[in-house]
Protein backbone atom coordinates (compact mmCIF):
# COMPACT_ATOMS: atom_id res chain seq x y z
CA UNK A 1 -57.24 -37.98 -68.00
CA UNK A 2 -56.03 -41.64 -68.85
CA UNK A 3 -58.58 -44.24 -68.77
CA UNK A 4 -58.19 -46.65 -66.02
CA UNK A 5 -58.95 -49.92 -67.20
CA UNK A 6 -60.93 -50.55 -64.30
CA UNK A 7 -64.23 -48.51 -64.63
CA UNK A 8 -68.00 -48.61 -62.66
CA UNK A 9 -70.42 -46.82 -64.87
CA UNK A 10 -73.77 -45.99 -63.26
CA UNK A 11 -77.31 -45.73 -64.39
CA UNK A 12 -79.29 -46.16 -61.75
CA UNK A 13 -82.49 -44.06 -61.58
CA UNK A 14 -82.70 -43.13 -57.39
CA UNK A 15 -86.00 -45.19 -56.93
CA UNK A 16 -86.08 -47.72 -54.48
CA UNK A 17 -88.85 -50.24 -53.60
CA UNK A 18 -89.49 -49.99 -49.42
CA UNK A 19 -90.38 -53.37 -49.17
CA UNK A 20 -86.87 -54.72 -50.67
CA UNK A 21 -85.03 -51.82 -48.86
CA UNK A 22 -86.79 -52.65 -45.92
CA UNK A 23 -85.36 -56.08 -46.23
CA UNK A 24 -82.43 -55.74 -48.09
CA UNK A 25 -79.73 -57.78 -45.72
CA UNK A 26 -82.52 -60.74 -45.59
CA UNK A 27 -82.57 -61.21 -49.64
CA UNK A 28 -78.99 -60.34 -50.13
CA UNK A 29 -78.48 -64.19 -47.64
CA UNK A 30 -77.98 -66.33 -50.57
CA UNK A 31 -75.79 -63.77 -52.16
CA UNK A 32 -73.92 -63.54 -49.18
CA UNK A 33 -73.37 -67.25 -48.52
CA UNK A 34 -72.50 -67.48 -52.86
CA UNK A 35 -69.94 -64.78 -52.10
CA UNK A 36 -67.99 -66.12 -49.56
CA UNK A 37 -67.84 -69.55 -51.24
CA UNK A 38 -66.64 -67.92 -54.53
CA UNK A 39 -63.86 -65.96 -52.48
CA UNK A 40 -62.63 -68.98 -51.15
CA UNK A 41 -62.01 -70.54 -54.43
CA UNK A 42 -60.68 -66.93 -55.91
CA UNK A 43 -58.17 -66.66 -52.74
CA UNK A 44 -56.12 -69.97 -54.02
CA UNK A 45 -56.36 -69.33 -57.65
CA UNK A 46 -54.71 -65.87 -56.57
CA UNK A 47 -51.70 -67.49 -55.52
CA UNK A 48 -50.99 -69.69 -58.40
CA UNK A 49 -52.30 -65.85 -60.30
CA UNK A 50 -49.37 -64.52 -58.85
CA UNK A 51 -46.68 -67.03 -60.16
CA UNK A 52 -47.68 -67.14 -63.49
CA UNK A 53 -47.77 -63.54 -63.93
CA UNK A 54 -44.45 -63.21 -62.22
CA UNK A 55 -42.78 -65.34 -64.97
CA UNK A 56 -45.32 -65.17 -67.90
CA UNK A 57 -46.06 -61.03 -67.37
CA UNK A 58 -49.77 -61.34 -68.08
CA UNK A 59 -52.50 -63.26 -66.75
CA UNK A 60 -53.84 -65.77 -68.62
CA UNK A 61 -57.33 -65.10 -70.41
CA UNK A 62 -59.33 -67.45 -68.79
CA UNK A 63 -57.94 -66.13 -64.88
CA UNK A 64 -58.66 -62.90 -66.54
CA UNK A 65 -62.28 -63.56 -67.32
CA UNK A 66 -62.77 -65.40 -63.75
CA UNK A 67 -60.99 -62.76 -61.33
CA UNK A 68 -63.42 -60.30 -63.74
CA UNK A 69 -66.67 -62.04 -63.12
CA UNK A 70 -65.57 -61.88 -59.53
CA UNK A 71 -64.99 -58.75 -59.19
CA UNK A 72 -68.30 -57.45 -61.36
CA UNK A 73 -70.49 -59.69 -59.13
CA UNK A 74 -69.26 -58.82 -55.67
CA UNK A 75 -69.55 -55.23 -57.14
CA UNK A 76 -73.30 -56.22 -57.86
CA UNK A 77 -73.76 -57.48 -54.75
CA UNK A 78 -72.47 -54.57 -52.59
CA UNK A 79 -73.87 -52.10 -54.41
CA UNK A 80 -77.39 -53.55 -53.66
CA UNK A 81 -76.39 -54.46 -49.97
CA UNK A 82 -75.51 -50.67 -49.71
CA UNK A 83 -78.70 -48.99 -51.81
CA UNK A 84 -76.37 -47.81 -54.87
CA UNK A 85 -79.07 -49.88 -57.20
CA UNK A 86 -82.76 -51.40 -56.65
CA UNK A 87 -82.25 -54.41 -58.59
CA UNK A 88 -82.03 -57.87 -57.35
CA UNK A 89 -78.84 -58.81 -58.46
CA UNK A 90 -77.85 -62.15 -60.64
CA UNK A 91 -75.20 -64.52 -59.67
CA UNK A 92 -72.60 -64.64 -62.15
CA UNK A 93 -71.18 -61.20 -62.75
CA UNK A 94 -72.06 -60.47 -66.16
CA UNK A 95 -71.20 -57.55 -67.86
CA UNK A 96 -73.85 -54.89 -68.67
CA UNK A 97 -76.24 -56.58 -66.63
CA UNK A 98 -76.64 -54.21 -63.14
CA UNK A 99 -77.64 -50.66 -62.60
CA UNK A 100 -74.02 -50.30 -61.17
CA UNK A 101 -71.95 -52.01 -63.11
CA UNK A 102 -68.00 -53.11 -64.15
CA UNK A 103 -66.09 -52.05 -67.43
CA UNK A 104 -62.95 -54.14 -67.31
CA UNK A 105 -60.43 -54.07 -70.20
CA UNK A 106 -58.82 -57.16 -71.49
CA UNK A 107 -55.56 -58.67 -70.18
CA UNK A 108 -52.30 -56.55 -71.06
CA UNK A 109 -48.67 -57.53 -70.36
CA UNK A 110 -47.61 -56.13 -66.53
CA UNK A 111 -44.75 -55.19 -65.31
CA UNK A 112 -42.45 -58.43 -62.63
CA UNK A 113 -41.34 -56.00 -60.26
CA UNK A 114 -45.28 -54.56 -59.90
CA UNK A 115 -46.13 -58.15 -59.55
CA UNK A 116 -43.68 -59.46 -57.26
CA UNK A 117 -44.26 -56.75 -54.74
CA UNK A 118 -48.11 -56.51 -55.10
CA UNK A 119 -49.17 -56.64 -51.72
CA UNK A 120 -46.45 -54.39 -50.50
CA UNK A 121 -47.60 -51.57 -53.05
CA UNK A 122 -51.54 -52.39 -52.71
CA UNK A 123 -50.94 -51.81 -48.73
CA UNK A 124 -51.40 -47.64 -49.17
CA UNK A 125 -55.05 -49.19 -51.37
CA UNK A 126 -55.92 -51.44 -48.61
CA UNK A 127 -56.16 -48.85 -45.67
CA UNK A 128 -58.05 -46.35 -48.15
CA UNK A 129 -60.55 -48.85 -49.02
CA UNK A 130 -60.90 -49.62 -45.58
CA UNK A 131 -61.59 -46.56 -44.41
CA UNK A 132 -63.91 -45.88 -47.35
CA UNK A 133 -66.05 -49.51 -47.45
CA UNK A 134 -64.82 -50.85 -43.78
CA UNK A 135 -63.19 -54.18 -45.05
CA UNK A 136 -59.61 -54.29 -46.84
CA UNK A 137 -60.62 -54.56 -50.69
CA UNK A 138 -64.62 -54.73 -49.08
CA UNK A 139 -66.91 -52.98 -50.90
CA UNK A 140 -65.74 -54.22 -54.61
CA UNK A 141 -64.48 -57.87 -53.39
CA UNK A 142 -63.38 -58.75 -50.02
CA UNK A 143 -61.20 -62.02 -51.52
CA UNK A 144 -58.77 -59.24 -53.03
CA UNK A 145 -56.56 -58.84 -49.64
CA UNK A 146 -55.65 -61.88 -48.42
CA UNK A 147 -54.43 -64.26 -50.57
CA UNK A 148 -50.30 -63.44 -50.45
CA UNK A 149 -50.03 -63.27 -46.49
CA UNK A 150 -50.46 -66.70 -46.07
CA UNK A 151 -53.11 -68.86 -44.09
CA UNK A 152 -55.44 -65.70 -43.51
CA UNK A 153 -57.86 -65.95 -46.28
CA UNK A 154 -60.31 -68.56 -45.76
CA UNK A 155 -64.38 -67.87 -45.00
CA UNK A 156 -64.02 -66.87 -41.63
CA UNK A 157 -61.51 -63.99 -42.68
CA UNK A 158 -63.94 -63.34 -45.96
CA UNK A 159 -66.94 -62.79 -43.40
CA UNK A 160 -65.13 -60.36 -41.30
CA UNK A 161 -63.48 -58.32 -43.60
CA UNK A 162 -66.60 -58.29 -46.06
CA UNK A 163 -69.18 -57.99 -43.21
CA UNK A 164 -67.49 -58.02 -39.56
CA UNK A 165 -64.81 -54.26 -40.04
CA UNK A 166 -65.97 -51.32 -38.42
CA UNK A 167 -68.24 -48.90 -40.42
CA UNK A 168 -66.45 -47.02 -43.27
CA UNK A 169 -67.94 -43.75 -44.96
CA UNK A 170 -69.79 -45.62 -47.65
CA UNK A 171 -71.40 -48.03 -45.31
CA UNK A 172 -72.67 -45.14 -42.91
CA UNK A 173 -74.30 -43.79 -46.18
CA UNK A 174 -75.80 -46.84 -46.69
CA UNK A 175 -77.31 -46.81 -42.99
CA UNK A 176 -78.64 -43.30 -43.58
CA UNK A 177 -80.23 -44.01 -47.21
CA UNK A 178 -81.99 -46.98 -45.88
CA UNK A 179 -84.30 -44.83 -43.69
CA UNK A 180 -84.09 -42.29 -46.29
CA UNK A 181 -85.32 -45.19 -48.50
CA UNK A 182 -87.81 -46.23 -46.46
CA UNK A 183 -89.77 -43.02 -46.21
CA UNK A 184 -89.79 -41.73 -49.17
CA UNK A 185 -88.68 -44.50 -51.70
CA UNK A 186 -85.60 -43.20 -53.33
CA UNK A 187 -82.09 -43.08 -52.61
CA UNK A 188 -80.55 -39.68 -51.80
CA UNK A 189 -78.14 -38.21 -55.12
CA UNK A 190 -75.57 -37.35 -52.51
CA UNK A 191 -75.48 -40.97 -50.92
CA UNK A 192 -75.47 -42.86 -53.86
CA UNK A 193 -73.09 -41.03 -55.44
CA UNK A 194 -70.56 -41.58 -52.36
CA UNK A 195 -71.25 -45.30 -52.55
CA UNK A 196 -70.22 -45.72 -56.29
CA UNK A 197 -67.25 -43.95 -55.12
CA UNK A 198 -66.12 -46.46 -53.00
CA UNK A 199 -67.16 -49.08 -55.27
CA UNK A 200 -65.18 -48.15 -57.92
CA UNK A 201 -62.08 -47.45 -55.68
CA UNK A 202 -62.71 -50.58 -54.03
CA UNK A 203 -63.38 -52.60 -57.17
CA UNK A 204 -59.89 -51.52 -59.04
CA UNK A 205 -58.36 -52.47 -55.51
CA UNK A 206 -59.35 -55.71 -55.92
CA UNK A 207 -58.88 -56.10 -59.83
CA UNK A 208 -55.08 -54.88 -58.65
CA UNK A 209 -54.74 -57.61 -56.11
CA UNK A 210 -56.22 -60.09 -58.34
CA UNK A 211 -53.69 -59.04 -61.23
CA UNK A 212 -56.83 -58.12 -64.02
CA UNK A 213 -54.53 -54.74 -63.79
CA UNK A 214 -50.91 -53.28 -62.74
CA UNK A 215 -52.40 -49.45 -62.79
CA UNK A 216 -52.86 -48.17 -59.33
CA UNK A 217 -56.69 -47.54 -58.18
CA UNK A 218 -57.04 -43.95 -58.52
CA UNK A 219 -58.88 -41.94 -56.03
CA UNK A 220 -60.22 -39.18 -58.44
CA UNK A 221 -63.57 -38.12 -57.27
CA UNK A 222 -64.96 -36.99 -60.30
CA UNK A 223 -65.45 -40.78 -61.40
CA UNK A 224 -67.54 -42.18 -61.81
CA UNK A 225 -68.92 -39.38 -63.57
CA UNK A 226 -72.55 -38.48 -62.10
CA UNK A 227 -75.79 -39.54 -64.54
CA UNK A 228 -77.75 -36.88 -62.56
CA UNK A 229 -77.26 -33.64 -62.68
CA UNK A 230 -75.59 -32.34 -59.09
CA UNK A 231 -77.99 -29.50 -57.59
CA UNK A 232 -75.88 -26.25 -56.67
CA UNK A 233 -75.12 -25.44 -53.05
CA UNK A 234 -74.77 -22.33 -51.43
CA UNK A 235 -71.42 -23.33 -49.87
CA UNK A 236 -69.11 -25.00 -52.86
CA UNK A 237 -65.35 -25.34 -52.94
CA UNK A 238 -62.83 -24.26 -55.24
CA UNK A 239 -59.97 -25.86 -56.09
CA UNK A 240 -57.01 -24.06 -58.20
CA UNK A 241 -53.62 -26.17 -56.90
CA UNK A 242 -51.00 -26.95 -59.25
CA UNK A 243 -50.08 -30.50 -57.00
CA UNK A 244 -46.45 -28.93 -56.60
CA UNK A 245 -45.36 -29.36 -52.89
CA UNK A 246 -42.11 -27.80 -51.13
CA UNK A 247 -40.39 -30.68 -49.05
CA UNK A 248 -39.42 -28.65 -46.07
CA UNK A 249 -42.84 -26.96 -45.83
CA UNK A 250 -44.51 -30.64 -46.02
CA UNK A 251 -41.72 -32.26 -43.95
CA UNK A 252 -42.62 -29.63 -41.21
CA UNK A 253 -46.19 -29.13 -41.81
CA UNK A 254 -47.93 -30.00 -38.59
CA UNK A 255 -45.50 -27.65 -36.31
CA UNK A 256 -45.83 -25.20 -38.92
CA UNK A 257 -49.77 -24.97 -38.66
CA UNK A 258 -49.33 -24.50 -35.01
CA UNK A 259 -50.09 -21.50 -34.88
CA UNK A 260 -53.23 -21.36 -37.23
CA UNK A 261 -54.57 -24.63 -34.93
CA UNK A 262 -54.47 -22.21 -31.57
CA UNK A 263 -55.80 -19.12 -33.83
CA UNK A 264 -58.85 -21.65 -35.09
CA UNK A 265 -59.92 -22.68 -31.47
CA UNK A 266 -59.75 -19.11 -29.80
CA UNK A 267 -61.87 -18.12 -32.79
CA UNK A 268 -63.86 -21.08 -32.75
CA UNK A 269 -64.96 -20.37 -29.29
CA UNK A 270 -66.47 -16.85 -30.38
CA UNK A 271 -68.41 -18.98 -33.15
CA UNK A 272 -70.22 -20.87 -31.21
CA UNK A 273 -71.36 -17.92 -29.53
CA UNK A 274 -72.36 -16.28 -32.85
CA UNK A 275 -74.49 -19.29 -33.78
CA UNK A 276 -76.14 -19.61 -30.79
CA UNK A 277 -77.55 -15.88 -30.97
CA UNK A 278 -77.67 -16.56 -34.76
CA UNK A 279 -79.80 -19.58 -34.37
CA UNK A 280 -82.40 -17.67 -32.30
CA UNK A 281 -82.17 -14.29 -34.67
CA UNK A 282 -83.20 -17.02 -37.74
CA UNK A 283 -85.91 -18.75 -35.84
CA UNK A 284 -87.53 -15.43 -35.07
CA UNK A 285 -86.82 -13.16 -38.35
CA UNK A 286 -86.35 -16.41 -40.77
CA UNK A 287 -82.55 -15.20 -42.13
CA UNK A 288 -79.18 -14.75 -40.24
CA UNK A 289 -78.17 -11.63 -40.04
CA UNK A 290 -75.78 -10.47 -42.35
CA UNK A 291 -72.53 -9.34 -39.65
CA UNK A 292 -73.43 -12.88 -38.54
CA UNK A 293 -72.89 -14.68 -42.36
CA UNK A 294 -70.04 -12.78 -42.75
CA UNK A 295 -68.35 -14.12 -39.45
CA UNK A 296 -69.34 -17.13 -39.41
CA UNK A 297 -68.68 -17.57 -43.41
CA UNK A 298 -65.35 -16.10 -42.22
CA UNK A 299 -64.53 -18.53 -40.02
CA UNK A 300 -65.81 -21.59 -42.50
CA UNK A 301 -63.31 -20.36 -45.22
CA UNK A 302 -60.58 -19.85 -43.00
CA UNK A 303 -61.13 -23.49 -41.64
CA UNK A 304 -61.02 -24.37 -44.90
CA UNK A 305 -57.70 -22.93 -45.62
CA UNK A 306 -55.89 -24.41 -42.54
CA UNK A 307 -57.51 -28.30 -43.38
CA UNK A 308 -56.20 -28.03 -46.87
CA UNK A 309 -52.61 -26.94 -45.48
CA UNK A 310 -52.35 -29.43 -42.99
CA UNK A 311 -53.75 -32.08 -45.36
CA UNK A 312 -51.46 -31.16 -47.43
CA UNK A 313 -54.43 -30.38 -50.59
CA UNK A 314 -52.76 -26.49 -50.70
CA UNK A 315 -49.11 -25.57 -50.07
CA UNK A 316 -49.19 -22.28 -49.55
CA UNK A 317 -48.77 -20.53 -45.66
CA UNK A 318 -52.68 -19.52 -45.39
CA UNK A 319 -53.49 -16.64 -43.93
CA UNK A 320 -55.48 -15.51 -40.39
CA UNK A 321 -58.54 -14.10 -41.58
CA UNK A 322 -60.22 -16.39 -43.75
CA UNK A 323 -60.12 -13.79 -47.12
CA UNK A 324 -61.76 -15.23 -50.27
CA UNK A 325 -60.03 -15.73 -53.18
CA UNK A 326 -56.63 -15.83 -51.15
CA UNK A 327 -56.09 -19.80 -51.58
CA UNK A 328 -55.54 -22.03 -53.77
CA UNK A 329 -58.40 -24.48 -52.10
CA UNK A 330 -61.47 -22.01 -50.85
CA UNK A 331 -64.72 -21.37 -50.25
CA UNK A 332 -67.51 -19.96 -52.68
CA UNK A 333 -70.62 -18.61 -50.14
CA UNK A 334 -73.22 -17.36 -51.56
CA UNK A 335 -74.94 -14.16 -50.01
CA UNK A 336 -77.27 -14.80 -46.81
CA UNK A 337 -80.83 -16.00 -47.98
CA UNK A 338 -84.28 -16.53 -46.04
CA UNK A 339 -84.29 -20.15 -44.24
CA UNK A 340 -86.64 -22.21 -42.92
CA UNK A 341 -87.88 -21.31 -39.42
CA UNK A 342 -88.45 -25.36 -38.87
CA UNK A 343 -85.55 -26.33 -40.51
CA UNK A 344 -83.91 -24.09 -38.35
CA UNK A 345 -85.88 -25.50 -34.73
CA UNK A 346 -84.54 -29.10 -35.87
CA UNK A 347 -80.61 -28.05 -37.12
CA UNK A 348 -79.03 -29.71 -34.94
CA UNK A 349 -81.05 -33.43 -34.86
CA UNK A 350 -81.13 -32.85 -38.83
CA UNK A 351 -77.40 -32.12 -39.00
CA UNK A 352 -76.53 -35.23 -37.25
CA UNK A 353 -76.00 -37.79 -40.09
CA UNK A 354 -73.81 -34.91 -41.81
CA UNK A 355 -71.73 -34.33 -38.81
CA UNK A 356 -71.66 -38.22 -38.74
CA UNK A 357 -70.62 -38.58 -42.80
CA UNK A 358 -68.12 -35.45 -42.01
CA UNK A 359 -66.62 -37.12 -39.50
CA UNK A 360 -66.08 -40.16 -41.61
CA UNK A 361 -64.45 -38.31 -44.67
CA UNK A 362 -62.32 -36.34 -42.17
CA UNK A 363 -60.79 -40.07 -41.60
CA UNK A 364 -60.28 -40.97 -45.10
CA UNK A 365 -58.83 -37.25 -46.11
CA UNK A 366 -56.28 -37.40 -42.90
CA UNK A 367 -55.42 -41.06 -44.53
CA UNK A 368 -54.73 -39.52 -47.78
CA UNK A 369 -52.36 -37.11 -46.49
CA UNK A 370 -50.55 -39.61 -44.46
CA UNK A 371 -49.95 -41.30 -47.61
């Protein structure tokens, strides 16, 4: 995999203080205000940015080390709004200095025709970082955005898309970890880990606006790579595509899954059913029994299958039963085990900011496949 020159490289450790998490948005002010004022000054040097790398094909060291800074700091700065680090951050953006931090390679020659239609290619970028941060280039720089459509980037336009856009994925894991936080003083593996996400994608968003790059932010979600070991789940997908797509298949993809939607709601239906009685067989014997798992695991993979068709992550026709092993994206479920009888009282009020994050991701992946 080539190196994007682009990077965030974590080491944070999970602990939080409560008292700083408890008022995070109250000491991150003077950040805030420092922010907005530096955006304003970034969104005019973007346009004369944009000329000189149009007819010189590289930006300039010094715009190179600026844009950089920039783009470190606001990095800095939303990774402590959102919980990714405990840190206070500083003020400049330097390099190696923050739990969550900014590799940026030195300025190489681009390419005009990247350059002259920036925004037009970035657009695709924008709507992705959007949904994942909840402000167009947010979450690693909200100055990024605006600065080629003329008139629209000044502070009032910084605070909305930085602070004033509906919720994306990474900020709803932000709102989650902060009671998380508060309780028991450490940031959940799971939630972190989705908030570098979208500060990395969001931060080489931004470094492509701002012309520090002409590579395209790539949405691998293996990067950046996790410093904590990820515990194993019982439920774990499996991925085995070879990307190749047929045109008609993907040019008639949502009347072709037709059929599987209808098949998934009549079986749906019988689901719920099975829950029900298997939520009351757990709370009173302390496992699900095992025609139940098989079902309802049934149903999960074959769910599974029809999402990745109609996303367009598999391209194979999926079957009707939910088979393992007969996709190219499935599930792995391990056998039924013994469950908590209280976990099992609560499921549904502790399932709630899962069905909440789902819900979110179900956004970004349905953006994805537009694209």
């Amino acid at each position: 995999m080539e190196r994007h020159p682009i990077r965030v490289v974590v080491e944070d450790d999970l602990q939080r203080s409560r008292l700083t998490v408890f008022f995070r948005l109250i000491l991150a002010i003077p950040h805030i205000i420092w922010f907005l004022i530096w955006s304003f000054g970034v969104f005019f040097v973007a346009i004369v940015s944009w000329f000189i790398v149009l007819f010189k094909a590289r930006l300039p060291e010094s715009l190179h080390g600026f844009f950089a800074k920039y783009v470190r700091y606001s990095t800095h700065l939303y990774a402590y709004l959102y919980l990714a680090a405990n840190r206070y951050p500083g003020f400049v953006g330097e390099a190696g200095d923050y739990p969550v931090d900014v590799e940026i390679d030195g300025p190489v020659r681009q390419s005009r025709w990247k350059t002259l239609f920036r925004l037009l290619l970035a657009l695709p970028a924008l709507f992705l970082t959007s949904a994942l941060t909840g402000a167009p280039g947010g979450g690693g720089g909200g100055g990024g955005g605006s600065w080629e459509e003329g008139g629209t980037g000044g502070a009032d336009s910084e605070w909305y898309w930085s602070f004033g856009g509906e919720a994306g994925v990474v900020a709803l894991a932000a709102i989650f970890g902060w009671f998380v936080c508060v309780a028991l003083a450490r940031m959940p593996l799971g939630y972190r880990d989705l908030v570098a996400y979208g500060l990395r994608y969001s931060a080489q968003t931004t470094g492509y606006m701002l012309f520090l790059t002409d590579r395209y932010p790539t949405a691998d979600t293996r990067l950046p790579a996790a410093t904590q070991p990820t515990p194993k789940k019982p439920i774990a997908l499996e991925v085995t595509d070879d990307l190749r797509r047929s045109r008609v298949t993907v040019f008639f993809r949502l009347l072709l899954a037709i059929p599987h939607i209808i098949w998934l709601i009549l079986w749906g239906i019988l689901v719920f059913l099975a829950v029900v009685a298997g939520w009351f067989a757990t709370l009173a014997t302390g496992q699900l029994p095992d025609a139940l798992h098989r079902f309802i695991g049934a149903y999960l993979r074959y769910g599974t299958h029809v999402a990745a068709f109609l996303y367009l992550i598999a391209n194979p026709f999926p079957g009707f039963t939910g088979t393992p092993g007969t996709y190219p994206v499935d599930l792995r479920i391990a056998p039924r085990q013994r469950q908590n009888r209280w976990k099992t009282l609560f499921r549904v009020a502790l399932a709630v900011p899962a069905q909440v994050l789902a819900f979110g991701l179900a956004g970004v992946a349905g953006l994805v496949a537009v694209f």
